[in-house]
N, C-alpha and C. Protein backbone atom coordinates (compact mmCIF):
# COMPACT_ATOMS: atom_id res chain seq x y z
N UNK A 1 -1.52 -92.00 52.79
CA UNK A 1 -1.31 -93.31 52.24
C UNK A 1 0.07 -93.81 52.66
N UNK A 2 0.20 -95.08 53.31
CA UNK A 2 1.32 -95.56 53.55
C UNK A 2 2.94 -95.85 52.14
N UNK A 3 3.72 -95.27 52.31
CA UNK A 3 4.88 -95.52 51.14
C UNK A 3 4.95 -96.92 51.02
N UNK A 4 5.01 -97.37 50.08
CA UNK A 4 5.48 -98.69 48.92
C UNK A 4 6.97 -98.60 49.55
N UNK A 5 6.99 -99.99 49.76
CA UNK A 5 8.62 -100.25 49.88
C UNK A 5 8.96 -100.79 48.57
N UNK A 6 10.23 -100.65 47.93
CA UNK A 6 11.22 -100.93 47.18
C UNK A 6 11.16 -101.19 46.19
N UNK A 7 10.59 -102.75 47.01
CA UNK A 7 10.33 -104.22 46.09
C UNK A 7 9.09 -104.36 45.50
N UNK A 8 8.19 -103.45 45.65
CA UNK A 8 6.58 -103.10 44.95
C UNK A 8 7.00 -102.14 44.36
N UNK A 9 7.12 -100.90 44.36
CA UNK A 9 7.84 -100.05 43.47
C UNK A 9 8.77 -100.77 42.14
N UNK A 10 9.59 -101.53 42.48
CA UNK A 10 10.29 -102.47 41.39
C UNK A 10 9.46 -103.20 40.22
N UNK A 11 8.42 -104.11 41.43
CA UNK A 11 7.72 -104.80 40.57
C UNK A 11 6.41 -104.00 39.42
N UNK A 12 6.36 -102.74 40.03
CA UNK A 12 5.56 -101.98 39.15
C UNK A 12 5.66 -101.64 38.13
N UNK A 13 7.32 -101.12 38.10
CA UNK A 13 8.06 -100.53 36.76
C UNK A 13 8.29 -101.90 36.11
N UNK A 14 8.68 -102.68 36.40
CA UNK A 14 8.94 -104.27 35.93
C UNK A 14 7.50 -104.69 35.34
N UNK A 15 6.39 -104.71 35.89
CA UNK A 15 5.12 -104.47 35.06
C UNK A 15 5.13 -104.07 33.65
N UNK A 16 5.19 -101.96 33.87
CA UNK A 16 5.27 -101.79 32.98
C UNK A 16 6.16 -102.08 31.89
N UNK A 17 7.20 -102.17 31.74
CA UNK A 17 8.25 -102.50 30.96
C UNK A 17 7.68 -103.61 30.20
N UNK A 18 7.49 -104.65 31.11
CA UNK A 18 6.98 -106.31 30.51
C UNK A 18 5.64 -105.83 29.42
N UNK A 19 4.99 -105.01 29.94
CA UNK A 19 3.67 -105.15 29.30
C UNK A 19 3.67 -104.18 28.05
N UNK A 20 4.35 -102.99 28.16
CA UNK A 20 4.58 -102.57 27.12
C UNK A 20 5.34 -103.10 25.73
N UNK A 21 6.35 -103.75 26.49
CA UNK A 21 7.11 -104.64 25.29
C UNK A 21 6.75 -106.15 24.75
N UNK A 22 5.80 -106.14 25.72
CA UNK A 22 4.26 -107.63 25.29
C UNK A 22 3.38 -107.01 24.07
N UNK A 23 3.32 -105.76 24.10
CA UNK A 23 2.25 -104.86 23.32
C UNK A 23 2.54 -104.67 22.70
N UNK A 24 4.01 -104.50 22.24
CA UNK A 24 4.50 -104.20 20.96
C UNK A 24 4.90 -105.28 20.14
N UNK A 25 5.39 -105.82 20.74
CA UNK A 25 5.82 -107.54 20.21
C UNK A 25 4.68 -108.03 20.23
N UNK A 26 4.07 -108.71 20.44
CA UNK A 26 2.52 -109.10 19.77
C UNK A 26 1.93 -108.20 18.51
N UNK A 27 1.99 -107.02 18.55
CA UNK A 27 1.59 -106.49 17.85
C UNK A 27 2.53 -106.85 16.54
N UNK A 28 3.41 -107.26 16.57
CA UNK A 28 4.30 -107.54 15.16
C UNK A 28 4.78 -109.26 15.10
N UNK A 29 4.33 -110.33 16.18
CA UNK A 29 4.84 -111.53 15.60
C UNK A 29 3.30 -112.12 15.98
N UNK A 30 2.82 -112.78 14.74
CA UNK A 30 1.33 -113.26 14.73
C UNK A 30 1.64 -114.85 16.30
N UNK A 31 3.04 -114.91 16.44
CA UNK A 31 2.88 -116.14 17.26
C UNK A 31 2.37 -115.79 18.80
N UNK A 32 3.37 -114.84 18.94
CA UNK A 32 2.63 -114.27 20.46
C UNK A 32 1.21 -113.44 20.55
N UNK A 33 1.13 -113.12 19.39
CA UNK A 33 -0.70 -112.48 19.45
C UNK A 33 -1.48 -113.74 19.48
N UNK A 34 -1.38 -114.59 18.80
CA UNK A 34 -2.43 -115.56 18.51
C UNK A 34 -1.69 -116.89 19.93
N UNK A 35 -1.03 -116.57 20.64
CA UNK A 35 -1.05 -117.41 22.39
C UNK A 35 -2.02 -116.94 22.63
N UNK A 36 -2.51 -118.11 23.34
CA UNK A 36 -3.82 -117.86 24.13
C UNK A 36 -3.87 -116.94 25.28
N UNK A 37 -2.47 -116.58 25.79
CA UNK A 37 -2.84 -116.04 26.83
C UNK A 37 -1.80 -114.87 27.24
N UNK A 38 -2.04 -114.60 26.16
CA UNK A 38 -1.64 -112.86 25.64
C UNK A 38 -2.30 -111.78 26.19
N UNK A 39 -3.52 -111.92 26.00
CA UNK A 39 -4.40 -111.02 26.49
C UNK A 39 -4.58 -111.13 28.08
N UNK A 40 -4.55 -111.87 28.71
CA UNK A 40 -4.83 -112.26 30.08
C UNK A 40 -3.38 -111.77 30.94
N UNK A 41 -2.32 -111.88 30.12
CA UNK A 41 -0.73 -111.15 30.98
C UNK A 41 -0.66 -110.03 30.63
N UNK A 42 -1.78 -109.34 29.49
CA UNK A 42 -1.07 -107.73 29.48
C UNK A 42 -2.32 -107.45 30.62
N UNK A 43 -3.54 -108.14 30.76
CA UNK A 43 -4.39 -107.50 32.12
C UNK A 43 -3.85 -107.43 33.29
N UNK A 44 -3.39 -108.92 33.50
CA UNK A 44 -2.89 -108.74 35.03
C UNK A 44 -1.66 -107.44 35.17
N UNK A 45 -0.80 -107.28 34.10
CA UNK A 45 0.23 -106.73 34.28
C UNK A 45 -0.33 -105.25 34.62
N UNK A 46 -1.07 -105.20 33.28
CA UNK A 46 -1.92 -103.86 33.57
C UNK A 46 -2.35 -103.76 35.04
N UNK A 47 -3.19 -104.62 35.39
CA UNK A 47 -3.49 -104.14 37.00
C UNK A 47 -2.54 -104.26 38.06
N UNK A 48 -1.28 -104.77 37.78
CA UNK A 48 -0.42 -104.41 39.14
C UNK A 48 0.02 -103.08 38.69
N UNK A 49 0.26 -102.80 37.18
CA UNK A 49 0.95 -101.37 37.25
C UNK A 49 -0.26 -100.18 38.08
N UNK A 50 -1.72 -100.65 38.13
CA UNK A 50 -2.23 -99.79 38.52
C UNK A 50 -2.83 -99.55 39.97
N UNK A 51 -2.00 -100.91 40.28
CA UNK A 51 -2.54 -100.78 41.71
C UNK A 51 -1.10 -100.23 42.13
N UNK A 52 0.39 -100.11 41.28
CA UNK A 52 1.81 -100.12 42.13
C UNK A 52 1.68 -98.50 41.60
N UNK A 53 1.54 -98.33 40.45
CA UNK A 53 2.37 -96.92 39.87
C UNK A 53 2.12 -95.86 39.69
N UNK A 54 0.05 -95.91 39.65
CA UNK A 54 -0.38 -94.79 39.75
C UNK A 54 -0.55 -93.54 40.93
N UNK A 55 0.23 -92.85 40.68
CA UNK A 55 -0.21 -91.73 41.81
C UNK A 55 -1.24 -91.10 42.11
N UNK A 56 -1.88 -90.66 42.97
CA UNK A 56 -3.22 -89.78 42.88
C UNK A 56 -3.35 -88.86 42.08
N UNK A 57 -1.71 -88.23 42.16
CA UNK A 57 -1.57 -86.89 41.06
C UNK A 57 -1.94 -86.97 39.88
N UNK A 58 -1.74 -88.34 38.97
CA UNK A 58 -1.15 -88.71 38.06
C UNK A 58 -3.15 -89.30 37.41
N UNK A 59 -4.17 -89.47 38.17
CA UNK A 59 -4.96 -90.59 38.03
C UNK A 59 -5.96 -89.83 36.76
N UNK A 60 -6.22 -88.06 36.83
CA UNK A 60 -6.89 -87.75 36.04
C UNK A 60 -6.04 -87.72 34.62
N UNK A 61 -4.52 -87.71 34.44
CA UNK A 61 -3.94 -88.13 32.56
C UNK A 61 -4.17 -89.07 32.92
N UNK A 62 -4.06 -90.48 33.71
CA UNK A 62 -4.02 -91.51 32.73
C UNK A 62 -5.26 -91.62 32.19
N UNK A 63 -6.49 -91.60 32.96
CA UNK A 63 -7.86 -91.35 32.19
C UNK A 63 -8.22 -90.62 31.05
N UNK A 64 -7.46 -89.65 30.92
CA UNK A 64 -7.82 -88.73 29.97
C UNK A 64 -7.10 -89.65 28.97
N UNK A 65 -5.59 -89.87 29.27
CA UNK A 65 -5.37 -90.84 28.22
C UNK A 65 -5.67 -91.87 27.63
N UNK A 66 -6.02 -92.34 28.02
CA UNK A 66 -6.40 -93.97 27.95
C UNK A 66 -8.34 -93.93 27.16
N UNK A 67 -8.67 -92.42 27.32
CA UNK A 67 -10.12 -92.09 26.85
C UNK A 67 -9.48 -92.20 25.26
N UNK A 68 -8.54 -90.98 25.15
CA UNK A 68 -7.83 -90.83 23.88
C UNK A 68 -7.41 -91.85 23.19
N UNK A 69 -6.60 -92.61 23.68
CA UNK A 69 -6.38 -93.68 22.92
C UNK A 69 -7.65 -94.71 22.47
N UNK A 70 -8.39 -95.21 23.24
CA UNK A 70 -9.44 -95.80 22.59
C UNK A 70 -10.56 -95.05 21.33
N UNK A 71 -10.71 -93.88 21.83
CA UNK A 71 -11.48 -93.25 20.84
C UNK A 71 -10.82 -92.66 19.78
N UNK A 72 -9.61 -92.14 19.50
CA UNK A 72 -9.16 -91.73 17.91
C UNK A 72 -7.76 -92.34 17.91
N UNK A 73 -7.36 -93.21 18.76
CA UNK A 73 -6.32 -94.29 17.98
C UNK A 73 -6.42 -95.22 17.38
N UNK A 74 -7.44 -96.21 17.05
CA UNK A 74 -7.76 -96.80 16.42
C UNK A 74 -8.61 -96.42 14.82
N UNK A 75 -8.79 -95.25 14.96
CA UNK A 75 -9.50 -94.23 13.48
C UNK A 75 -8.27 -94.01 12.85
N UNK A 76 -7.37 -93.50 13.64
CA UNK A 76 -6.23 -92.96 13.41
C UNK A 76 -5.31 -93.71 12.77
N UNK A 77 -4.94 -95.01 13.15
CA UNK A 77 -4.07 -95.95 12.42
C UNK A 77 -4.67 -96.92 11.69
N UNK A 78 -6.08 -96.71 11.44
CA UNK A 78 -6.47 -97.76 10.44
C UNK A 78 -5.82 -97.19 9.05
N UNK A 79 -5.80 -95.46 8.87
CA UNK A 79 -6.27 -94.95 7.43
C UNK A 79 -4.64 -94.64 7.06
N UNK A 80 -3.53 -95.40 8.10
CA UNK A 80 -1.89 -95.42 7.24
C UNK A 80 -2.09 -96.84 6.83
N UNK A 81 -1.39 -96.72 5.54
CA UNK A 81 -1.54 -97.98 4.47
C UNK A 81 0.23 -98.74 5.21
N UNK A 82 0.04 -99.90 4.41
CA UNK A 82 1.14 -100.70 4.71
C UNK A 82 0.88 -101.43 6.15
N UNK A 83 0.99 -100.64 7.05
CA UNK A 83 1.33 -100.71 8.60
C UNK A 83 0.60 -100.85 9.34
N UNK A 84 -0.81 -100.31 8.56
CA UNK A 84 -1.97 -100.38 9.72
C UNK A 84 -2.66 -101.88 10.59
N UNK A 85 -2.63 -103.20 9.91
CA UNK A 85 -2.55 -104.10 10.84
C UNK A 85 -1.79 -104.20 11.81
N UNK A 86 -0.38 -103.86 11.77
CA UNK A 86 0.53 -104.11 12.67
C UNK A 86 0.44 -103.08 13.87
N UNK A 87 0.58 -101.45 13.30
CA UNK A 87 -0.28 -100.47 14.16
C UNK A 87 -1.51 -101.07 15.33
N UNK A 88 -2.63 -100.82 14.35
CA UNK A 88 -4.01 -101.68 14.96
C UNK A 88 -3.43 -102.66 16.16
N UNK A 89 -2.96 -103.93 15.36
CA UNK A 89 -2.75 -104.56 16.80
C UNK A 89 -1.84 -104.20 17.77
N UNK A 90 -0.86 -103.47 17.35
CA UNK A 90 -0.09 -103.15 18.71
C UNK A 90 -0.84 -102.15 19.80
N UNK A 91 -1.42 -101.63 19.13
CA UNK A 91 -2.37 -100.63 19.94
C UNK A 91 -3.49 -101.24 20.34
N UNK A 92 -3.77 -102.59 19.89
CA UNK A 92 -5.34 -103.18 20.33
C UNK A 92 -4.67 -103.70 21.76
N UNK A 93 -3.26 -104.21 21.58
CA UNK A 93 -2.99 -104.70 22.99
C UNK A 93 -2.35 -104.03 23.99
N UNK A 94 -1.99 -102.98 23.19
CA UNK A 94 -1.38 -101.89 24.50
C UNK A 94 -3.01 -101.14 25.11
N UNK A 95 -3.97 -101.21 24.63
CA UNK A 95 -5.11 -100.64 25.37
C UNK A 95 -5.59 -101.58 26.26
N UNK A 96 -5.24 -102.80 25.79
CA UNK A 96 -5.69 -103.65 27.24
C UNK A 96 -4.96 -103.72 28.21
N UNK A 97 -4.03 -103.42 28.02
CA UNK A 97 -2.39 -103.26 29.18
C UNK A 97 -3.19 -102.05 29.66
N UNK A 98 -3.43 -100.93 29.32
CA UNK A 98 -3.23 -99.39 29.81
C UNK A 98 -4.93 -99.45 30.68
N UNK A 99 -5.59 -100.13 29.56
CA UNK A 99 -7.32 -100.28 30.34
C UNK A 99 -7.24 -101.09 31.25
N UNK A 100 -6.67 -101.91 31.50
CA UNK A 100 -6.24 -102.69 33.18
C UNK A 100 -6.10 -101.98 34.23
N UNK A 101 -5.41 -100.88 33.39
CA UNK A 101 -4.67 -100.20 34.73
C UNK A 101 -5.61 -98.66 34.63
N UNK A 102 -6.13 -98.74 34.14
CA UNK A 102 -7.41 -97.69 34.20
C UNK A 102 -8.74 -97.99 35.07
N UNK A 103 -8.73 -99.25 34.91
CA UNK A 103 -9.97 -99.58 35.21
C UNK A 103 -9.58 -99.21 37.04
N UNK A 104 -8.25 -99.62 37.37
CA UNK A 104 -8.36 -99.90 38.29
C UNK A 104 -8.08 -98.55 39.38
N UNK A 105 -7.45 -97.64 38.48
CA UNK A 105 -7.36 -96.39 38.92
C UNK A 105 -8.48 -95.68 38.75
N UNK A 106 -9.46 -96.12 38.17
CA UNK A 106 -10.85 -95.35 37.76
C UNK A 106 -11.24 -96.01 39.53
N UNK A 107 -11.41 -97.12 39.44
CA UNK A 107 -11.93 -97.82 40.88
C UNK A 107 -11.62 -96.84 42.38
N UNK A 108 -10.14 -97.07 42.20
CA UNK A 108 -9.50 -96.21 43.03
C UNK A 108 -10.40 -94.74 43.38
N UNK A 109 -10.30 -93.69 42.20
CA UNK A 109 -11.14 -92.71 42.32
C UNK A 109 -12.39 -92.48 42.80
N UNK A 110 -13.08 -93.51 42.24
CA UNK A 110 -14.65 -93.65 42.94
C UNK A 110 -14.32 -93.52 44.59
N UNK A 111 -13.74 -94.52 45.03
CA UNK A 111 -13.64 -95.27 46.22
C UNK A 111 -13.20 -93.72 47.07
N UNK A 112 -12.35 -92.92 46.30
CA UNK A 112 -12.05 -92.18 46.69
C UNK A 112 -13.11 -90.87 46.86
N UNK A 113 -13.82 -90.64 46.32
CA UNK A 113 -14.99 -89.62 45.88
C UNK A 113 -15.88 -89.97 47.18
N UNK A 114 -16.14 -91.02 47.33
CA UNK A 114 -17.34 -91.90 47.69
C UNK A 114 -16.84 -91.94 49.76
N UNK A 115 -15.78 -91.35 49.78
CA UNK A 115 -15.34 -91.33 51.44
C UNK A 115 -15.73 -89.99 51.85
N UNK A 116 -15.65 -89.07 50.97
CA UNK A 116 -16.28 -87.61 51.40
C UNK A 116 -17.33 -87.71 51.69
């Protein structure tokens, strides 16, 4: 695979950063959750981080992770009192950030399977 110069490498980590701190902040001010287009910048962001940041090495955790988080993170933070809306949504939108970039590293893999 040809090396990423610099300035894609930059913009990847710059991705993540943005999208993680989109995920958390939404998750705690009802103004940026309820923008319309909240959900649509943690995808895209999600998919450049996964077309810039994922390594091959790296492609079977994020899957495994990103399995985990959808299936017992959301069980998981419903049943803490106080917090659990705010929980819930920060995690409803950090899975669309992280499932962006799954989807696309899942893609990747196939594509990859599928040349043998």
């Amino acid at each position: 695979m040809a090396k990423k110069s610099n300035n894609l490498v930059m913009v990847g980590k710059v991705s993540f950063l943005i999208g993680l701190i989109l995920a958390l902040v939404a998750g705690v001010v009802p103004a940026v959750a309820d923008f319309a287009y909240t959900g649509l910048i943690l995808v895209v962001l999600g998919l450049l981080v996964g077309f810039l940041n994922i390594a091959e090495k790296d492609i079977v955790k994020l899957l495994v992770a990103i399995i985990a988080l959808v299936a017992v993170g959301t069980a998981t933070v419903t049943v803490i009192p106080y917090v659990n809306l705010y929980l819930a949504s920060m995690l409803q939108f950090f899975v669309a950030f992280v499932g962006a970039a799954g989807f696309v590293v899942a893609l990747k893999a196939v594509l990859e399977v599928t040349k043998k």
